[in-house]
N, C-alpha and C. Protein backbone atom coordinates (compact mmCIF):
# COMPACT_ATOMS: atom_id res chain seq x y z
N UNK A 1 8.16 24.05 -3.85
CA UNK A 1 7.08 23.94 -2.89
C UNK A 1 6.17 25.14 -3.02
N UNK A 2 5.05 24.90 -3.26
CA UNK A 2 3.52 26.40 -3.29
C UNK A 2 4.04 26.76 -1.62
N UNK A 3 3.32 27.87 -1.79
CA UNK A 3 3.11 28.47 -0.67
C UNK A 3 2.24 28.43 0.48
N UNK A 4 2.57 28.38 1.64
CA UNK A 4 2.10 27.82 2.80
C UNK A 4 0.49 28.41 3.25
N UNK A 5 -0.42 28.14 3.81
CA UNK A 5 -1.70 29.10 4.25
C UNK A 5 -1.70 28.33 5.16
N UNK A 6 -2.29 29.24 6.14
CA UNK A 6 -2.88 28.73 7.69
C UNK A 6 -4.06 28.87 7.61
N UNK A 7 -5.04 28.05 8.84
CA UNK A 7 -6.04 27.62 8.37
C UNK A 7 -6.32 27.76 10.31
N UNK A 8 -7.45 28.17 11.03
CA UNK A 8 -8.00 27.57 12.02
C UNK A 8 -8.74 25.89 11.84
N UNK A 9 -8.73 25.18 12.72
CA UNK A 9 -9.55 23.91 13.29
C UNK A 9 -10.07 24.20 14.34
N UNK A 10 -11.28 23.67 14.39
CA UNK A 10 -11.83 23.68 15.83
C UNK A 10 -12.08 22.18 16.06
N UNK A 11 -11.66 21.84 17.44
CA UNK A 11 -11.28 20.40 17.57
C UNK A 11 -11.74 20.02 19.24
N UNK A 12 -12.13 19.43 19.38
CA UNK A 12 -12.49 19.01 20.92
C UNK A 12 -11.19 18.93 21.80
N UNK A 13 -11.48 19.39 22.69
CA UNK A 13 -9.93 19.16 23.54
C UNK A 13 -9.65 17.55 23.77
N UNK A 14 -10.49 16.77 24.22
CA UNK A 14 -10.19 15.61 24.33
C UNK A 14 -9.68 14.85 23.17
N UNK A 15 -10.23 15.03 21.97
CA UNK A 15 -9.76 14.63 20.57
C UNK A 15 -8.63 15.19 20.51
N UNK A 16 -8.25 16.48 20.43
CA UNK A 16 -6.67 16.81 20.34
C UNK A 16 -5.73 16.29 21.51
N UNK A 17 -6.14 16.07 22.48
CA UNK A 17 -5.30 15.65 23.40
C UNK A 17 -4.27 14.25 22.73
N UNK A 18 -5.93 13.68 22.39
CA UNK A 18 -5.43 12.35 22.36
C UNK A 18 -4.69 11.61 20.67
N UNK A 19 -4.96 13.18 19.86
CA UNK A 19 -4.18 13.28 18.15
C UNK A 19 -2.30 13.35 18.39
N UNK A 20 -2.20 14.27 19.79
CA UNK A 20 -1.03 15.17 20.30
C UNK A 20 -0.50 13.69 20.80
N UNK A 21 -1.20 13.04 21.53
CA UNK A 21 -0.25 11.84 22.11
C UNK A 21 0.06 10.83 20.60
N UNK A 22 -0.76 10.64 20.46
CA UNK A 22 -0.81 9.61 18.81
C UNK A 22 0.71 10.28 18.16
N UNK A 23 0.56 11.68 17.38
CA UNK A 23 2.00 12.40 16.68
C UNK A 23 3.06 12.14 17.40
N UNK A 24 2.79 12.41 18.74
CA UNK A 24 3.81 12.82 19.42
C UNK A 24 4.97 10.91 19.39
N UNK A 25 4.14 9.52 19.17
CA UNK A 25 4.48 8.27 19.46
C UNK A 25 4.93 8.15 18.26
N UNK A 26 4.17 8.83 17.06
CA UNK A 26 5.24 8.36 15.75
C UNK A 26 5.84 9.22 15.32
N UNK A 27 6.72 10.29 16.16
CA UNK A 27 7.86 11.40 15.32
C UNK A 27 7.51 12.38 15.16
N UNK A 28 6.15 13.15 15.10
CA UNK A 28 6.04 14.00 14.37
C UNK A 28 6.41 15.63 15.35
N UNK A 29 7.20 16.29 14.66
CA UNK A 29 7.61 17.49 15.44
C UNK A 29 6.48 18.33 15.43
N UNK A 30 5.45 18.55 14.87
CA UNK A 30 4.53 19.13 14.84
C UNK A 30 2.93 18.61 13.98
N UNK A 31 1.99 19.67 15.21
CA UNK A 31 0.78 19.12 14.10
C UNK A 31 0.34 19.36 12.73
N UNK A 32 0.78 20.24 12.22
CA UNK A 32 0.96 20.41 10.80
C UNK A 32 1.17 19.42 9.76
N UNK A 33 2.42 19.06 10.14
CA UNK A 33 3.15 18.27 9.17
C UNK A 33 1.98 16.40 9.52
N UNK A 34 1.92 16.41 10.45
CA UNK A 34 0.61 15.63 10.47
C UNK A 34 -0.90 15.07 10.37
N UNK A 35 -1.33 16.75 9.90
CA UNK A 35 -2.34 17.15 9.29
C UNK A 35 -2.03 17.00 7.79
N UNK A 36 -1.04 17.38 7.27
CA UNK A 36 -1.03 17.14 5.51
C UNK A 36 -0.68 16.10 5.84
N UNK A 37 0.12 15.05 6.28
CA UNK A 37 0.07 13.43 6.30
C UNK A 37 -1.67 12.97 5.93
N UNK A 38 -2.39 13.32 6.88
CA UNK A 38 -3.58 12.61 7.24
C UNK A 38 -4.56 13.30 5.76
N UNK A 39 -4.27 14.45 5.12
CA UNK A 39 -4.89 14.87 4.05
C UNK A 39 -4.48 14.28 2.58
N UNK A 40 -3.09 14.02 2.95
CA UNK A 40 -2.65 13.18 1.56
C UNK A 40 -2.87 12.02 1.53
N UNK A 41 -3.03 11.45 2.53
CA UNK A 41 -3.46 10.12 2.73
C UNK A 41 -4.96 9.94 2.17
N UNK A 42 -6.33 10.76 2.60
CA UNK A 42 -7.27 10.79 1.99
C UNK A 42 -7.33 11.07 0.23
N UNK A 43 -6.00 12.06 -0.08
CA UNK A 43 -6.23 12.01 -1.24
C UNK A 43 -5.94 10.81 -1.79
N UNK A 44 -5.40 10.55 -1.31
CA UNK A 44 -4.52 9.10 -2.49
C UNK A 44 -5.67 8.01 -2.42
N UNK A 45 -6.21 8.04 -1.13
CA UNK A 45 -7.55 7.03 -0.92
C UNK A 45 -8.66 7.32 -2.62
N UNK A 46 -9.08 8.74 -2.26
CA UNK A 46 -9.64 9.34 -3.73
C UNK A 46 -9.36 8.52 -4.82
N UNK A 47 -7.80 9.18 -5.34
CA UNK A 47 -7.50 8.81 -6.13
C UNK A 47 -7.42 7.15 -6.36
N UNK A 48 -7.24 6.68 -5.49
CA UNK A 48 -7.29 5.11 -5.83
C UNK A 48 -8.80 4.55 -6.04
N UNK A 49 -9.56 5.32 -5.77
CA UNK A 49 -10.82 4.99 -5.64
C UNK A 49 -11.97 5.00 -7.31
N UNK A 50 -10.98 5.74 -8.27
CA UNK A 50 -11.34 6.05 -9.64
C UNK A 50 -10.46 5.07 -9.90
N UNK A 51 -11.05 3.92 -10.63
CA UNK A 51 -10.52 3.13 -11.66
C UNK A 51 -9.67 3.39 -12.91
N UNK A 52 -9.98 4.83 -13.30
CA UNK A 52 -8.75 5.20 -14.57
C UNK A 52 -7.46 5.64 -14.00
N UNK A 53 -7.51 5.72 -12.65
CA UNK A 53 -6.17 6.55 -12.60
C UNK A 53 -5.00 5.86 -11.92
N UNK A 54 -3.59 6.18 -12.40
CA UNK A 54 -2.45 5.51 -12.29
C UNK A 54 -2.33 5.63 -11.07
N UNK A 55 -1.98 4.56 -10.35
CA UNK A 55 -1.32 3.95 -8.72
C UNK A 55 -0.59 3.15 -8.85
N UNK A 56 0.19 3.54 -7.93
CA UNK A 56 1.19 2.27 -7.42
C UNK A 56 0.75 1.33 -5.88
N UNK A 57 1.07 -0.04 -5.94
CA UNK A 57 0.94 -0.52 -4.96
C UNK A 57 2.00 -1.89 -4.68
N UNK A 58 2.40 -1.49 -3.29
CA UNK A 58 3.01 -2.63 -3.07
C UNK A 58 2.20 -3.94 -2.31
N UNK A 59 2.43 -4.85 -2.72
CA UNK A 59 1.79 -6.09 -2.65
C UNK A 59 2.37 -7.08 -1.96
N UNK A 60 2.15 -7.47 -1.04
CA UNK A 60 3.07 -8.40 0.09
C UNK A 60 2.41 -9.38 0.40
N UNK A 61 3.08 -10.91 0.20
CA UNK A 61 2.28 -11.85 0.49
C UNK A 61 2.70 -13.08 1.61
N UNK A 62 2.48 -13.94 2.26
CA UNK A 62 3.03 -14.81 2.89
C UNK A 62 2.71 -15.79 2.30
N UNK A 63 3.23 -16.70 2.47
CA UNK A 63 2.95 -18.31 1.66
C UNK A 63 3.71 -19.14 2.08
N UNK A 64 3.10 -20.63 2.16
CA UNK A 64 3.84 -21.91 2.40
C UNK A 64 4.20 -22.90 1.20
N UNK A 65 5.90 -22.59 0.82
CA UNK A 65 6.43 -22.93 -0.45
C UNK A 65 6.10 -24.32 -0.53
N UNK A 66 5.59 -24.72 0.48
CA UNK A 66 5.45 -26.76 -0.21
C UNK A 66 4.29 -26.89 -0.27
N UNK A 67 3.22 -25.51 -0.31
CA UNK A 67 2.02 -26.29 -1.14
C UNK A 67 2.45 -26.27 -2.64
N UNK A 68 1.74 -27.64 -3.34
CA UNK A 68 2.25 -28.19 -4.48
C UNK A 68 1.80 -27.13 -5.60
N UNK A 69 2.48 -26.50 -6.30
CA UNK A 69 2.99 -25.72 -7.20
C UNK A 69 2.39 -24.19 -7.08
N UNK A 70 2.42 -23.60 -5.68
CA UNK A 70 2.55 -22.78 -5.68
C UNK A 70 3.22 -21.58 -6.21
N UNK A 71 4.43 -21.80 -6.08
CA UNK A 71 5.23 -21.02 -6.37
C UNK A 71 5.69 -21.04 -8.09
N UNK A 72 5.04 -22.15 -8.67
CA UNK A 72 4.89 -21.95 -10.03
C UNK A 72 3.56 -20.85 -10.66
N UNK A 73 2.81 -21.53 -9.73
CA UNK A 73 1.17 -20.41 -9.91
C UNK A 73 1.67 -18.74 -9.89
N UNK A 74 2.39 -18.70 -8.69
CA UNK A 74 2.49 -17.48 -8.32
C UNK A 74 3.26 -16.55 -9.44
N UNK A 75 4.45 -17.70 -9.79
CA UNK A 75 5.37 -16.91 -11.10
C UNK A 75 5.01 -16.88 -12.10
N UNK A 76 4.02 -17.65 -12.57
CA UNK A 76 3.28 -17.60 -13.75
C UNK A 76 2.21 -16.11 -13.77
N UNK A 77 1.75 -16.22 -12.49
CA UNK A 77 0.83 -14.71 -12.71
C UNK A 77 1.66 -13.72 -12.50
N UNK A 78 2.68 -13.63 -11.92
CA UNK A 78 3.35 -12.29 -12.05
C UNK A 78 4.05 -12.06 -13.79
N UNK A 79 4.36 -13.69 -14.26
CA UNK A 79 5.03 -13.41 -15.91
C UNK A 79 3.39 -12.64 -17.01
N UNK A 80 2.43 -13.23 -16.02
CA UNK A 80 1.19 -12.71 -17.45
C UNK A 80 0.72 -11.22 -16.98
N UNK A 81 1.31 -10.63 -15.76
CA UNK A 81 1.08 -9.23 -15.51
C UNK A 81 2.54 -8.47 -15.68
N UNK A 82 3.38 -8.63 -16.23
CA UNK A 82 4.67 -8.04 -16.45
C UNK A 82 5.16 -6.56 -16.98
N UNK A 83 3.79 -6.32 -17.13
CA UNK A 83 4.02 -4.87 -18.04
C UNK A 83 4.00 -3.74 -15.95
N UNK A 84 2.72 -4.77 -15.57
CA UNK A 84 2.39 -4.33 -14.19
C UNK A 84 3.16 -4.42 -13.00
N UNK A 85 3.85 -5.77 -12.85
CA UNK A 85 4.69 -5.79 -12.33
C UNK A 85 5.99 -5.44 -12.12
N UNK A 86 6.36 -4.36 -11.33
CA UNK A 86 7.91 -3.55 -11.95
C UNK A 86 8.74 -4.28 -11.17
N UNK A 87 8.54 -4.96 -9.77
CA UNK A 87 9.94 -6.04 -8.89
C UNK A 87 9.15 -6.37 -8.20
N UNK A 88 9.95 -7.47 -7.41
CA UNK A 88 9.25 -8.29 -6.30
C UNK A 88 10.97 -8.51 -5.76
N UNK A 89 10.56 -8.95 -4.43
CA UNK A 89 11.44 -9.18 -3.55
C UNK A 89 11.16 -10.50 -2.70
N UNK A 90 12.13 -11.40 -2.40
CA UNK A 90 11.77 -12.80 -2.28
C UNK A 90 12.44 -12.89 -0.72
N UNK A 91 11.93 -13.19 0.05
CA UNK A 91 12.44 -13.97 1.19
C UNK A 91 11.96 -14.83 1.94
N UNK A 92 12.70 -15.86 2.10
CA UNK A 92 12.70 -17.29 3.30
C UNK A 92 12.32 -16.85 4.62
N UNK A 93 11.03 -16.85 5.09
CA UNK A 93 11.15 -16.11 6.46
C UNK A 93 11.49 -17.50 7.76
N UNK A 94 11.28 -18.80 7.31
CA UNK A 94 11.81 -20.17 7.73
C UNK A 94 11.57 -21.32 6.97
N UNK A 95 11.67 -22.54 7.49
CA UNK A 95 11.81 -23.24 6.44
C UNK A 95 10.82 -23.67 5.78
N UNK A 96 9.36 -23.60 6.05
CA UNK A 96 8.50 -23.58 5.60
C UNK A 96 7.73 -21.99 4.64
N UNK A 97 7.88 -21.31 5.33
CA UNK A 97 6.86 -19.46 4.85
C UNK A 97 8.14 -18.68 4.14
N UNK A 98 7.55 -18.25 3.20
CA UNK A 98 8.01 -17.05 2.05
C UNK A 98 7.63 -15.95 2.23
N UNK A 99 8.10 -14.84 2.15
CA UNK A 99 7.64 -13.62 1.86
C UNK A 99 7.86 -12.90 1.08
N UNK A 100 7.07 -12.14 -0.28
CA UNK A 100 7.02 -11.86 -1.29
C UNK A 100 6.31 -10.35 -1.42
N UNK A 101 7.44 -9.45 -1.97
CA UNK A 101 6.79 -8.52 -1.73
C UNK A 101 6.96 -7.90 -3.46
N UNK A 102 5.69 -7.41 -3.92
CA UNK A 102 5.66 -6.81 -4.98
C UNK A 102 5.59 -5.13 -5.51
N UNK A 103 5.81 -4.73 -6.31
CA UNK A 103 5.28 -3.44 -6.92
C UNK A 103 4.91 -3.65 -7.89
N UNK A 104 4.07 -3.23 -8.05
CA UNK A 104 2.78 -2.99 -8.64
C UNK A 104 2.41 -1.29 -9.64
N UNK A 105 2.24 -1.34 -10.87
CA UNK A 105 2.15 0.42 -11.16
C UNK A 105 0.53 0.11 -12.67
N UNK A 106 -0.38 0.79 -12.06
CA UNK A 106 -0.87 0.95 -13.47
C UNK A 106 -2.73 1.60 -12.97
N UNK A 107 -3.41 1.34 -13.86
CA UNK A 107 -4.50 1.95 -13.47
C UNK A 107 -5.30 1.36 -12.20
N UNK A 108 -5.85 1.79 -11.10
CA UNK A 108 -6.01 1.41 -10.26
C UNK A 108 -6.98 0.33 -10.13
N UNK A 109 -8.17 0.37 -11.15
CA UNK A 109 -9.32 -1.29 -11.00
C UNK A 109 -7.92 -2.71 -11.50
N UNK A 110 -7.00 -2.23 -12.48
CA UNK A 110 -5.67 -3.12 -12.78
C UNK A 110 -4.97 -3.72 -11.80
N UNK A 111 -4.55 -2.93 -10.74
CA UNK A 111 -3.84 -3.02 -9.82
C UNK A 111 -4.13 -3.80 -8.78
N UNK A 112 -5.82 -3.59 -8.36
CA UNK A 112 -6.66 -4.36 -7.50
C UNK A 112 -6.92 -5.57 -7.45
N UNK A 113 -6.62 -5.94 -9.11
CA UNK A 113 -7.63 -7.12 -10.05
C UNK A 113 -6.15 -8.00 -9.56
N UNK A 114 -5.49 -7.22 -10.38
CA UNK A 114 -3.55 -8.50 -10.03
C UNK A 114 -3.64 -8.83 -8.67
N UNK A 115 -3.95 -7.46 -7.68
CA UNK A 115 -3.37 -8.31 -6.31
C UNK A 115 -4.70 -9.62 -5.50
N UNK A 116 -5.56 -8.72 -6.31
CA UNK A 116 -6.77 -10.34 -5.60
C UNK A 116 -6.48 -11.46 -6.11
N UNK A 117 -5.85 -11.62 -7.07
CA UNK A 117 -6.08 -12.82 -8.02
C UNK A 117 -4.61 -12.98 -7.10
N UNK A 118 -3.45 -12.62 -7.01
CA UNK A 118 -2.41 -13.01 -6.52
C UNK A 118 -2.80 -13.48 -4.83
N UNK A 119 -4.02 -12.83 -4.48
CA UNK A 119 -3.98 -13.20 -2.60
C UNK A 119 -4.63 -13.97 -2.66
N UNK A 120 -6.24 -14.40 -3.83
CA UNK A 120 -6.89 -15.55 -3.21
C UNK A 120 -5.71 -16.85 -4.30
N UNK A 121 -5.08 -17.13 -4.22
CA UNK A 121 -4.65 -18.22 -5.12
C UNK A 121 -3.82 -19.10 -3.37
N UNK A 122 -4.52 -20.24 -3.87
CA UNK A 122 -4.44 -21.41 -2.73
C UNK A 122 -3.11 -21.46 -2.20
N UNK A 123 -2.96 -21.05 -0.81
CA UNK A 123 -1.82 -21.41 -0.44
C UNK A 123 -1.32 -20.33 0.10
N UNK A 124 -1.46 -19.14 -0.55
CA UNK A 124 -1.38 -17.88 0.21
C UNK A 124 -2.08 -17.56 1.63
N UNK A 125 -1.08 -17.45 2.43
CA UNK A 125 -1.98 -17.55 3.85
C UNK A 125 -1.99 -16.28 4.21
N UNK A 126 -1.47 -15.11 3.83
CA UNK A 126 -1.49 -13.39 3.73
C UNK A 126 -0.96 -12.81 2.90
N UNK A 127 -2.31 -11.77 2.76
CA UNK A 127 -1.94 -10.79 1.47
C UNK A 127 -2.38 -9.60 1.49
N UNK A 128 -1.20 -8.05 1.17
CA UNK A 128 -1.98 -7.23 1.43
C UNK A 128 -1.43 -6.18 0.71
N UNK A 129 -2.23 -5.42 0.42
CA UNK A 129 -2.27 -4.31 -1.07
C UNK A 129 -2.07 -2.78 -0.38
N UNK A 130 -1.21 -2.21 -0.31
CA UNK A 130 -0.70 -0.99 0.08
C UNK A 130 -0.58 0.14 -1.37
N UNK A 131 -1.95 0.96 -1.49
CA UNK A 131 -1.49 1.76 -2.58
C UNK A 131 -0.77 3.31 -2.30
N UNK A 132 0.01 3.40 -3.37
CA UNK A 132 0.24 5.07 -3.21
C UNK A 132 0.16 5.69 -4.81
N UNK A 133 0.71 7.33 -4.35
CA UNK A 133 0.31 8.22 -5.35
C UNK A 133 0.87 7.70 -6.18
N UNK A 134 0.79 7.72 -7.88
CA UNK A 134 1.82 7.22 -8.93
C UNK A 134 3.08 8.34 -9.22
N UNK A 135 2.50 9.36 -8.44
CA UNK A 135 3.42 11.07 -9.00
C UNK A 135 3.53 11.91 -8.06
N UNK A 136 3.86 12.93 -8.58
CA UNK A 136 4.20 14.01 -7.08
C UNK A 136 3.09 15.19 -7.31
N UNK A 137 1.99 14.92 -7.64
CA UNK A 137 0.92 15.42 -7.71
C UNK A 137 -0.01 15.66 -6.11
N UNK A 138 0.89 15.58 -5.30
CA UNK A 138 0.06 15.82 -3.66
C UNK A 138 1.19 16.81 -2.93
């Protein structure tokens, strides 16, 4: 781990009030560690935002398995992106809806291109593209 620096913010009291209640609802022991949350998060936004550079994303979809050959469509585009696709995870959420969740690793306009083509394909009734860093570069 580099070494730590402190830094002043100047922040509206009402805005921090209401950052302090937000941390305070999802865990966070301090504002720090929630401030580099909210900064790595912009980076990775960055970085996903340049088309040459390696991301990962997980890809989660819902679908209704008895539209007619869905689920052939769907396996067919994950077999012609295979270098891209590293797993997927399959579940019955009832007897009709699937849920399909993918990873995804490669240059980021790549990554974007697989999961649109995987969300608009007929039958998919939700789809949604979660990227992160490819490395420990943050």
């Amino acid at each position: 781990m580099s070494q730590l620096t402190r830094i002043g913010v100047a922040i509206d009291e009402d805005l921090l009030e209401r950052f302090d209640s937000l941390i305070q609802s999802r865990g966070y022991s301090n504002r720090s560690e929630a401030f580099r949350d909210l900064i790595r998060e912009q980076l990775v936004e960055a970085k996903a935002a340049s088309p040459d550079q390696e991301v990962v994303g997980s890809l989660t979809l819902v679908y209704d398995h008895h539209v007619r050959m869905l689920s052939d469509k769907l396996l067919n585009l994950q077999h012609d992106h295979h270098k891209e696709i590293l797993s997927t995870l399959h579940v019955h959420l009832d007897h009709d809806n699937c849920l399909e969740v993918m990873l995804i690793r490669g240059a980021a306009e790549r990554v974007n291109a697989i999961a649109d083509q995987l969300i608009s394909t007929k039958g998919v009734r939700h789809g949604k593209l979660t990227i992160a860093a490819a490395g420990a570069d943050l």
